[in-house]
PDB file of N, CA and C in Angstrom:
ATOM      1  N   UNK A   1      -3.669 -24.259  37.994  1.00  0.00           N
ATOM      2  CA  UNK A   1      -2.287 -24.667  38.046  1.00  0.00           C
ATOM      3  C   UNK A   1      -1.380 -23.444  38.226  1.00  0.00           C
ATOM      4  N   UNK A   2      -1.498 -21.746  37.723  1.00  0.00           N
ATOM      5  CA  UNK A   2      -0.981 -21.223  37.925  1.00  0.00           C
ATOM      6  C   UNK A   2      -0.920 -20.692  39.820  1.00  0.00           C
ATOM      7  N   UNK A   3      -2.265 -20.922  39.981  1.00  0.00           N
ATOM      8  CA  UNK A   3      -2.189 -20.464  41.639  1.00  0.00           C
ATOM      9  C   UNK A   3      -0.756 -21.296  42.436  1.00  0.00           C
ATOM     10  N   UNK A   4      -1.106 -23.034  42.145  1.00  0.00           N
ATOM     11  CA  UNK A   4      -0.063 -23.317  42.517  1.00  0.00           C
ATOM     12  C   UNK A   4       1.634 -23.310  42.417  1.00  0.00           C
ATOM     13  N   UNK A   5       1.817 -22.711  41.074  1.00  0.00           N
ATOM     14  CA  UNK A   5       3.155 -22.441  40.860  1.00  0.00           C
ATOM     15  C   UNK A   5       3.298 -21.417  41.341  1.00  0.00           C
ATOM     16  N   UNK A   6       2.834 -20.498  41.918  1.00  0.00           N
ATOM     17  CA  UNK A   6       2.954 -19.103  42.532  1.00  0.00           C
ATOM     18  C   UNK A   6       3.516 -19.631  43.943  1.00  0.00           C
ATOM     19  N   UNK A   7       2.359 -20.506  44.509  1.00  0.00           N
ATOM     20  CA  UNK A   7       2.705 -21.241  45.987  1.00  0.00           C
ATOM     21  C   UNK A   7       3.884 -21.773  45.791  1.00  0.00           C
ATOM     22  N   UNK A   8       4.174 -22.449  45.143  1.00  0.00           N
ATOM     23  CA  UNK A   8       5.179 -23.379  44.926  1.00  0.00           C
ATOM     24  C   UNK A   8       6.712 -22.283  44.916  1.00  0.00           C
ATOM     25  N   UNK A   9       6.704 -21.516  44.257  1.00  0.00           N
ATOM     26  CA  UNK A   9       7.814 -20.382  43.871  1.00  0.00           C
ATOM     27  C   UNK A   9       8.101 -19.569  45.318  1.00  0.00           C
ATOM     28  N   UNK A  10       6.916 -19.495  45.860  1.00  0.00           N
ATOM     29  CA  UNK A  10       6.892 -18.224  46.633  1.00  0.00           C
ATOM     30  C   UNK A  10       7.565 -19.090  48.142  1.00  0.00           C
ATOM     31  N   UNK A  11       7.234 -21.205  47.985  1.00  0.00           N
ATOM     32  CA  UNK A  11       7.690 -21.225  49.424  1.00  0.00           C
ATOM     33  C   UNK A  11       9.059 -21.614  49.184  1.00  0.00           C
ATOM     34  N   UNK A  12       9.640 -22.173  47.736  1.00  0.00           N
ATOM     35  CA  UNK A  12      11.019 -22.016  47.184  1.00  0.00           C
ATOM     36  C   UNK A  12      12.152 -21.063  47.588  1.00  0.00           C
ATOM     37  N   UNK A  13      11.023 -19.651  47.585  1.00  0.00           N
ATOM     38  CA  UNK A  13      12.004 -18.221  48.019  1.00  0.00           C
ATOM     39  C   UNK A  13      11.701 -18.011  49.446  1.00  0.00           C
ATOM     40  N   UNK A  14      10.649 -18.980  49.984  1.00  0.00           N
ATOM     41  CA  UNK A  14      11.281 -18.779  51.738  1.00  0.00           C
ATOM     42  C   UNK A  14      12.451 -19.619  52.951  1.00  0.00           C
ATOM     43  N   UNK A  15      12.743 -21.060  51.666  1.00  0.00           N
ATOM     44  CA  UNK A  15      13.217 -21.772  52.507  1.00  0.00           C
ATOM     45  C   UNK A  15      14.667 -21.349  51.496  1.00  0.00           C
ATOM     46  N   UNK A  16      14.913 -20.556  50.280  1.00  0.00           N
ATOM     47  CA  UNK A  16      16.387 -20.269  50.696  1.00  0.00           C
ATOM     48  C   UNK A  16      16.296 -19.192  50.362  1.00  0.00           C
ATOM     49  N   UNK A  17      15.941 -18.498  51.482  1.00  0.00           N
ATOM     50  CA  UNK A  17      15.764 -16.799  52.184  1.00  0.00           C
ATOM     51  C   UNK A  17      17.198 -16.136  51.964  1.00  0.00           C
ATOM     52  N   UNK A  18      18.172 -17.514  52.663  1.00  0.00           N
ATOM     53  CA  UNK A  18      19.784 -16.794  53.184  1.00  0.00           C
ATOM     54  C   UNK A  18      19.879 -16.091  51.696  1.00  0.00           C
ATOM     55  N   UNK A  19      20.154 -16.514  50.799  1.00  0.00           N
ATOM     56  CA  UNK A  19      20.629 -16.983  49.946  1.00  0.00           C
ATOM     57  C   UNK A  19      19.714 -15.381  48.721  1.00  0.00           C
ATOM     58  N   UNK A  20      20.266 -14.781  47.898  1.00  0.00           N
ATOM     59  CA  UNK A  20      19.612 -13.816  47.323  1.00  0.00           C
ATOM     60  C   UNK A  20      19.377 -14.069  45.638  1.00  0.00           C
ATOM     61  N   UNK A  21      19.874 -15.090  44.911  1.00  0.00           N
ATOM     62  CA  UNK A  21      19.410 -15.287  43.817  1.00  0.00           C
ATOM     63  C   UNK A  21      18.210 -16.156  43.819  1.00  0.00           C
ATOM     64  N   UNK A  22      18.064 -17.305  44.750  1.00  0.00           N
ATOM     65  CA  UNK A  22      16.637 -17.408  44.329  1.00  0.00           C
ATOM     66  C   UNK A  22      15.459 -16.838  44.197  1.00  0.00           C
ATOM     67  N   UNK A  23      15.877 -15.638  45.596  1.00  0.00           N
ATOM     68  CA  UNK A  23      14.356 -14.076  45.899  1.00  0.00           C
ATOM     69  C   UNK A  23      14.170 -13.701  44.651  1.00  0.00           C
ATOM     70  N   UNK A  24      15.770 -12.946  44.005  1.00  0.00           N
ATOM     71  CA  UNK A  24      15.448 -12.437  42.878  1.00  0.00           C
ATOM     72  C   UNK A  24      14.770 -13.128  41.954  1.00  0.00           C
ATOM     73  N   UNK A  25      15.236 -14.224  41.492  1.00  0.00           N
ATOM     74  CA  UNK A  25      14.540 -15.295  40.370  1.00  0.00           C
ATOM     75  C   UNK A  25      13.268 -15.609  40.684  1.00  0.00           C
ATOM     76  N   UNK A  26      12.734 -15.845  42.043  1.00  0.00           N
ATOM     77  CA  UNK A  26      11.739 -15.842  42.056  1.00  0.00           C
ATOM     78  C   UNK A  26      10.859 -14.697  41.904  1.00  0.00           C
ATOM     79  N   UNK A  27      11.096 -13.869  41.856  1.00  0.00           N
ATOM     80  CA  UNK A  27      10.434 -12.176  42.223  1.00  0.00           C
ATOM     81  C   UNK A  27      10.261 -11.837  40.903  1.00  0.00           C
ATOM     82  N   UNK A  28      10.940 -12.113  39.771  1.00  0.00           N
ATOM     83  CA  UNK A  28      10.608 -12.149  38.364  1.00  0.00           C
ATOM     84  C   UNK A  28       9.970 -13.523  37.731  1.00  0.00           C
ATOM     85  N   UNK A  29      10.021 -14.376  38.208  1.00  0.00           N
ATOM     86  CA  UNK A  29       8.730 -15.709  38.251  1.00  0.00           C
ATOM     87  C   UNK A  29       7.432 -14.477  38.225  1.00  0.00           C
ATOM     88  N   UNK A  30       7.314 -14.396  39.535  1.00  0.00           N
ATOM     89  CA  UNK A  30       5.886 -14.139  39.840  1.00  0.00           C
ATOM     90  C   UNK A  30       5.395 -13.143  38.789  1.00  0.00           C
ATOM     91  N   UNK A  31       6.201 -11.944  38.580  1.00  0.00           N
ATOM     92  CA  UNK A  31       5.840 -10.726  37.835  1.00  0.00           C
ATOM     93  C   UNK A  31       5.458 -11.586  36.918  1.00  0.00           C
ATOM     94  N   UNK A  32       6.394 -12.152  35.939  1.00  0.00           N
ATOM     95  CA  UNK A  32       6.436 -13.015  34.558  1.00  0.00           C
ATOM     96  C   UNK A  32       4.853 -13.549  34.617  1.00  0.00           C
ATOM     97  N   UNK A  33       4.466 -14.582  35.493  1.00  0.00           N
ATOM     98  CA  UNK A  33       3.240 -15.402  36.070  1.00  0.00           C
ATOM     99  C   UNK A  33       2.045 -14.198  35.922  1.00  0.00           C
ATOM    100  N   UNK A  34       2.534 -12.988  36.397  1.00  0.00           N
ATOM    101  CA  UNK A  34       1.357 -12.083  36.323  1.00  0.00           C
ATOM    102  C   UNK A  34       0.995 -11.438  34.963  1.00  0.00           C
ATOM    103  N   UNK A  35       2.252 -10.949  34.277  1.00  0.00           N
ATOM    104  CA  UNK A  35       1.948 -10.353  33.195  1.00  0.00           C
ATOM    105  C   UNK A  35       1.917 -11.303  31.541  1.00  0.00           C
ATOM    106  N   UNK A  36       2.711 -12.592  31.805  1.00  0.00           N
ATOM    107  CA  UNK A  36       2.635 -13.218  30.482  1.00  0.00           C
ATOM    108  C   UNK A  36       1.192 -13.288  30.067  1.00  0.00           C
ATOM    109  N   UNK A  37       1.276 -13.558  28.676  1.00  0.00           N
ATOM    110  CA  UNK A  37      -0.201 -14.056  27.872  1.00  0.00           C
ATOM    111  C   UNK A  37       0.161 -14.918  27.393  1.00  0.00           C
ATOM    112  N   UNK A  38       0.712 -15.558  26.791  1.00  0.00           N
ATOM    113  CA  UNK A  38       1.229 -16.494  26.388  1.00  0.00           C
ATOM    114  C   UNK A  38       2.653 -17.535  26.798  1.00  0.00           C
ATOM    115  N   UNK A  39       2.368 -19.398  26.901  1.00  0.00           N
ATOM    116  CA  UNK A  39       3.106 -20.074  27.001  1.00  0.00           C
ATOM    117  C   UNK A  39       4.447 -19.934  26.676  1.00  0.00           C
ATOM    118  N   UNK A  40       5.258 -19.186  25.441  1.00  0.00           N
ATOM    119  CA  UNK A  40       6.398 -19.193  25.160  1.00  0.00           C
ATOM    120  C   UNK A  40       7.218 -18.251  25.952  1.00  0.00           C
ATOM    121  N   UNK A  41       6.691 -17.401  26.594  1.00  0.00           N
ATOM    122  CA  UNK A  41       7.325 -16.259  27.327  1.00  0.00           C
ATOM    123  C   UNK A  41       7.408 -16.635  28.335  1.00  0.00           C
ATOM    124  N   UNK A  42       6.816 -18.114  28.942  1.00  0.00           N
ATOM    125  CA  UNK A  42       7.130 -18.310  30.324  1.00  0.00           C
ATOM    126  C   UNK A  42       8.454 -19.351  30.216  1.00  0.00           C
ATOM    127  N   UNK A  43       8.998 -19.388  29.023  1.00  0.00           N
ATOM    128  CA  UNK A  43       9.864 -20.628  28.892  1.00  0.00           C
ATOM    129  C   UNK A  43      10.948 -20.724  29.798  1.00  0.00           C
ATOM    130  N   UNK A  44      11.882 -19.143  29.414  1.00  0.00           N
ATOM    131  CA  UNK A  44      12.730 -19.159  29.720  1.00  0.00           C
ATOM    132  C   UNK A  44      12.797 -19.062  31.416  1.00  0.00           C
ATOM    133  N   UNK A  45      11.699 -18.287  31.938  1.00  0.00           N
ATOM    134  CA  UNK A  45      11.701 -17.995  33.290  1.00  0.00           C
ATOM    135  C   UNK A  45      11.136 -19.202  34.334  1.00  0.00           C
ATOM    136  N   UNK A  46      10.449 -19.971  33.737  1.00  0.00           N
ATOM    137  CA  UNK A  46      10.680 -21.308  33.987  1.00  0.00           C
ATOM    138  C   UNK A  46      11.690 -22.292  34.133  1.00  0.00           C
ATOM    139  N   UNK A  47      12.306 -22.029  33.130  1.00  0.00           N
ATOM    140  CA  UNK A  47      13.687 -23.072  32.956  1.00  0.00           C
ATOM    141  C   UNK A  47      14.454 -22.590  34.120  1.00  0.00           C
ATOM    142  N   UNK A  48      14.612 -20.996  34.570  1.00  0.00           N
ATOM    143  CA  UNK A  48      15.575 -20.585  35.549  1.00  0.00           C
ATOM    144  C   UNK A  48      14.370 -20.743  36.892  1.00  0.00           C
ATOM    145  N   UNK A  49      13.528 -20.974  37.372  1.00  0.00           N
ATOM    146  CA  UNK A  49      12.995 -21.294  38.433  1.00  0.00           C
ATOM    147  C   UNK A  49      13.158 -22.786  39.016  1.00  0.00           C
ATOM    148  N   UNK A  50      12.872 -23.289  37.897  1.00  0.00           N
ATOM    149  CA  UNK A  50      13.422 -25.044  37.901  1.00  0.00           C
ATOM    150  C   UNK A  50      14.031 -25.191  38.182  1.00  0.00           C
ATOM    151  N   UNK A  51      15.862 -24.531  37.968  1.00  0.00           N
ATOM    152  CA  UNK A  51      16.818 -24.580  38.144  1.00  0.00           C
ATOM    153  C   UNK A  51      17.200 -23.818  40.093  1.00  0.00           C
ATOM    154  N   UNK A  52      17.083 -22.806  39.838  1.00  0.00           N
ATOM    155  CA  UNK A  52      17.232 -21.868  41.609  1.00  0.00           C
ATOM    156  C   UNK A  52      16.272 -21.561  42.451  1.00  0.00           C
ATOM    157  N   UNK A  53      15.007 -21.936  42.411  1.00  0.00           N
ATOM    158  CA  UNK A  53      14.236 -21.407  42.825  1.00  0.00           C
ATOM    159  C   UNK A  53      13.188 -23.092  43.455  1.00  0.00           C
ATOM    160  N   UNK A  54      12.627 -23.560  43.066  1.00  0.00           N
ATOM    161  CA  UNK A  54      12.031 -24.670  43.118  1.00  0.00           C
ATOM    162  C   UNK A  54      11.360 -25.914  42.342  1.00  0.00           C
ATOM    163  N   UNK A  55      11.993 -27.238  42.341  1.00  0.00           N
ATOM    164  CA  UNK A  55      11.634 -27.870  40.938  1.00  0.00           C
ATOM    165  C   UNK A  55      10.210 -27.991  40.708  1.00  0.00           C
ATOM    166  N   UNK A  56       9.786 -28.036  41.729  1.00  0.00           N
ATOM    167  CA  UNK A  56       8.421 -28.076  41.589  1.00  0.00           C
ATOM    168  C   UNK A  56       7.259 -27.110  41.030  1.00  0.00           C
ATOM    169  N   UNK A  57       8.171 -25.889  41.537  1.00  0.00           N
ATOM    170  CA  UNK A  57       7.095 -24.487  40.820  1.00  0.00           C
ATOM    171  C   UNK A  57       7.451 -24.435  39.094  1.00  0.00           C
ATOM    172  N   UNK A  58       8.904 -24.666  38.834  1.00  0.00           N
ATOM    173  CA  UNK A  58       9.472 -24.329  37.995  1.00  0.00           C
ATOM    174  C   UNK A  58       8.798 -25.497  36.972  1.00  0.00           C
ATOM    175  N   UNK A  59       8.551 -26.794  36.956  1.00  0.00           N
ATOM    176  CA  UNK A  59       7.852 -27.793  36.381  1.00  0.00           C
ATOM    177  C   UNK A  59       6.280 -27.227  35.861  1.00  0.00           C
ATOM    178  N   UNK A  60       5.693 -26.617  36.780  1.00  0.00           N
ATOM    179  CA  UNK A  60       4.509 -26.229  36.950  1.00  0.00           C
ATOM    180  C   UNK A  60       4.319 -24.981  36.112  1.00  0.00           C
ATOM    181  N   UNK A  61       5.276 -23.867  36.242  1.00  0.00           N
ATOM    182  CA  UNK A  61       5.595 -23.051  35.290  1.00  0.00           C
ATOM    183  C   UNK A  61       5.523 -23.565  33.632  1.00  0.00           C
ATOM    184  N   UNK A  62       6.427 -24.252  33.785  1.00  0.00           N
ATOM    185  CA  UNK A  62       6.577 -25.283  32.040  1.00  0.00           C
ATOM    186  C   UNK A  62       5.396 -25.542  31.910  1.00  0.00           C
ATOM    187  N   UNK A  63       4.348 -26.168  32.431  1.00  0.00           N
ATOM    188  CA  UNK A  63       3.307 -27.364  32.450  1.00  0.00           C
ATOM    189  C   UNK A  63       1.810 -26.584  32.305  1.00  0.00           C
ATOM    190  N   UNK A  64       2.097 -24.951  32.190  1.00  0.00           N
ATOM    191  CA  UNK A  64       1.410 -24.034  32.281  1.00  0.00           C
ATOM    192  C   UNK A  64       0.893 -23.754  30.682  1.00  0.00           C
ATOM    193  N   UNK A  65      -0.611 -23.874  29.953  1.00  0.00           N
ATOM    194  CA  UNK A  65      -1.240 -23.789  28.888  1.00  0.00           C
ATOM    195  C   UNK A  65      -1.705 -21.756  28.407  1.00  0.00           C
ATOM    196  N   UNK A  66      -1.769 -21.887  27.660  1.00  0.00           N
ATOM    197  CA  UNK A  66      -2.428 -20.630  27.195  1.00  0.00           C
ATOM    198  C   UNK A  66      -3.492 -20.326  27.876  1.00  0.00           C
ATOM    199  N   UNK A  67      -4.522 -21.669  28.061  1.00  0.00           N
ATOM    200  CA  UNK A  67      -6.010 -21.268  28.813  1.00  0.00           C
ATOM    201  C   UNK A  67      -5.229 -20.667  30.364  1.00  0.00           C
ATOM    202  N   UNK A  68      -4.540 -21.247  29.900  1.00  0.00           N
ATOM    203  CA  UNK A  68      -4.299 -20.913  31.765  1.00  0.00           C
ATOM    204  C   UNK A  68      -3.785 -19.209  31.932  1.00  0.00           C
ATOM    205  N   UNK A  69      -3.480 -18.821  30.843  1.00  0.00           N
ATOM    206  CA  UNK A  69      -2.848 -17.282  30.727  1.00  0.00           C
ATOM    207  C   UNK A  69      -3.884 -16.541  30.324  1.00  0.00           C
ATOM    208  N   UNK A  70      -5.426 -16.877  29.935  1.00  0.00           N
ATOM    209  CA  UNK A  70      -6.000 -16.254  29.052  1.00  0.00           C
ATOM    210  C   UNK A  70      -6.742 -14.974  30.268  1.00  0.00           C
ATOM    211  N   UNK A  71      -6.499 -15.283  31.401  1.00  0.00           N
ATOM    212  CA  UNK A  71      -6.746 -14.252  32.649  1.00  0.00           C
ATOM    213  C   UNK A  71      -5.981 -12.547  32.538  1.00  0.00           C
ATOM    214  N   UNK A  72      -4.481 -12.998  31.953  1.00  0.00           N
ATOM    215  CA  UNK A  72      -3.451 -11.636  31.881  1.00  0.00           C
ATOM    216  C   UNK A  72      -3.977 -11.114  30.794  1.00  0.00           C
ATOM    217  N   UNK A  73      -4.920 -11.619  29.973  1.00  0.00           N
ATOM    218  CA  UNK A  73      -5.298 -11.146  28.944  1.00  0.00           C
ATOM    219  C   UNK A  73      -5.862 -10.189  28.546  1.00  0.00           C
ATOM    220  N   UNK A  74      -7.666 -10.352  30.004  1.00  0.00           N
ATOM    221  CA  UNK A  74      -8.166  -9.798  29.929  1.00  0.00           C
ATOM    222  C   UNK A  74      -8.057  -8.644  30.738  1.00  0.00           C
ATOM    223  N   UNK A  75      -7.131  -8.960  31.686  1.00  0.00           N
ATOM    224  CA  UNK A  75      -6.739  -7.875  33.012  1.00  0.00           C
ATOM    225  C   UNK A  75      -6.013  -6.794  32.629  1.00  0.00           C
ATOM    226  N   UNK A  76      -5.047  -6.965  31.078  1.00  0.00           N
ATOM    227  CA  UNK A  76      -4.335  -6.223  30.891  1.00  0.00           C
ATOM    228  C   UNK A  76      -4.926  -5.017  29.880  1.00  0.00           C
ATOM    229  N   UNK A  77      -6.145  -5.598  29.044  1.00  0.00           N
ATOM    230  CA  UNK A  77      -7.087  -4.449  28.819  1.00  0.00           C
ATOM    231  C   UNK A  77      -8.079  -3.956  28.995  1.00  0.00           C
ATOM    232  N   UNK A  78      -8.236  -4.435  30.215  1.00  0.00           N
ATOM    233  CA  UNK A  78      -8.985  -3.538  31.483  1.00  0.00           C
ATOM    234  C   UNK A  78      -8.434  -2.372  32.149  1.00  0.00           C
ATOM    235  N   UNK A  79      -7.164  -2.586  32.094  1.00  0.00           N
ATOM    236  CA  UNK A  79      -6.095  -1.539  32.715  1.00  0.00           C
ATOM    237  C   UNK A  79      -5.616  -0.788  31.995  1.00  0.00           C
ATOM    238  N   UNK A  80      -5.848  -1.002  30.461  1.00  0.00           N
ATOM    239  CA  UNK A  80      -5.584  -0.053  29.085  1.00  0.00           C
ATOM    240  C   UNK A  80      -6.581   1.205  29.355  1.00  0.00           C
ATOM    241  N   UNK A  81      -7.732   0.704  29.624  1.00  0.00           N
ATOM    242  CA  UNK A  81      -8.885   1.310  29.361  1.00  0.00           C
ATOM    243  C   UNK A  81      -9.491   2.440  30.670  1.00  0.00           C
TER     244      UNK A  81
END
């Protein structure tokens, strides 16, 4: 589910390209998507993707579990090390 909220975000920020707050909002989606470990930290950046960016990624964001984060987990102390 996270692959697809990435898709979902990323075609959000191509169809309103003109337009520069959704890039940004989305461009901190993705980071957020990459580095969270946990569900509560995606709250807020969810709620603002939902809102400017795409309802659909931004739903998907929300709809997003811990198992589903438990990837940044291990990636991030791999990269400690």
């Amino acid at each position: 589910m996270k692959t697809a909220a990435k898709v979902f975000i990323i075609i959000g920020m191509i169809f309103q390209g003109i337009l520069i707050f959704p890039i940004v909002i989305g461009a901190l989606a993705l980071k957020k998507l990459k580095t969270a470990t946990s569900k509560s930290e995606l709250t807020a950046m969810g709620v603002l993707t939902l809102l400017f960016v795409n309802l659909i990624g931004g739903i998907l964001m929300l709809c997003l579990s811990d198992d589903d984060l438990k990837d940044n987990v291990k990636s991030e102390t791999n990269d400690r090390a």
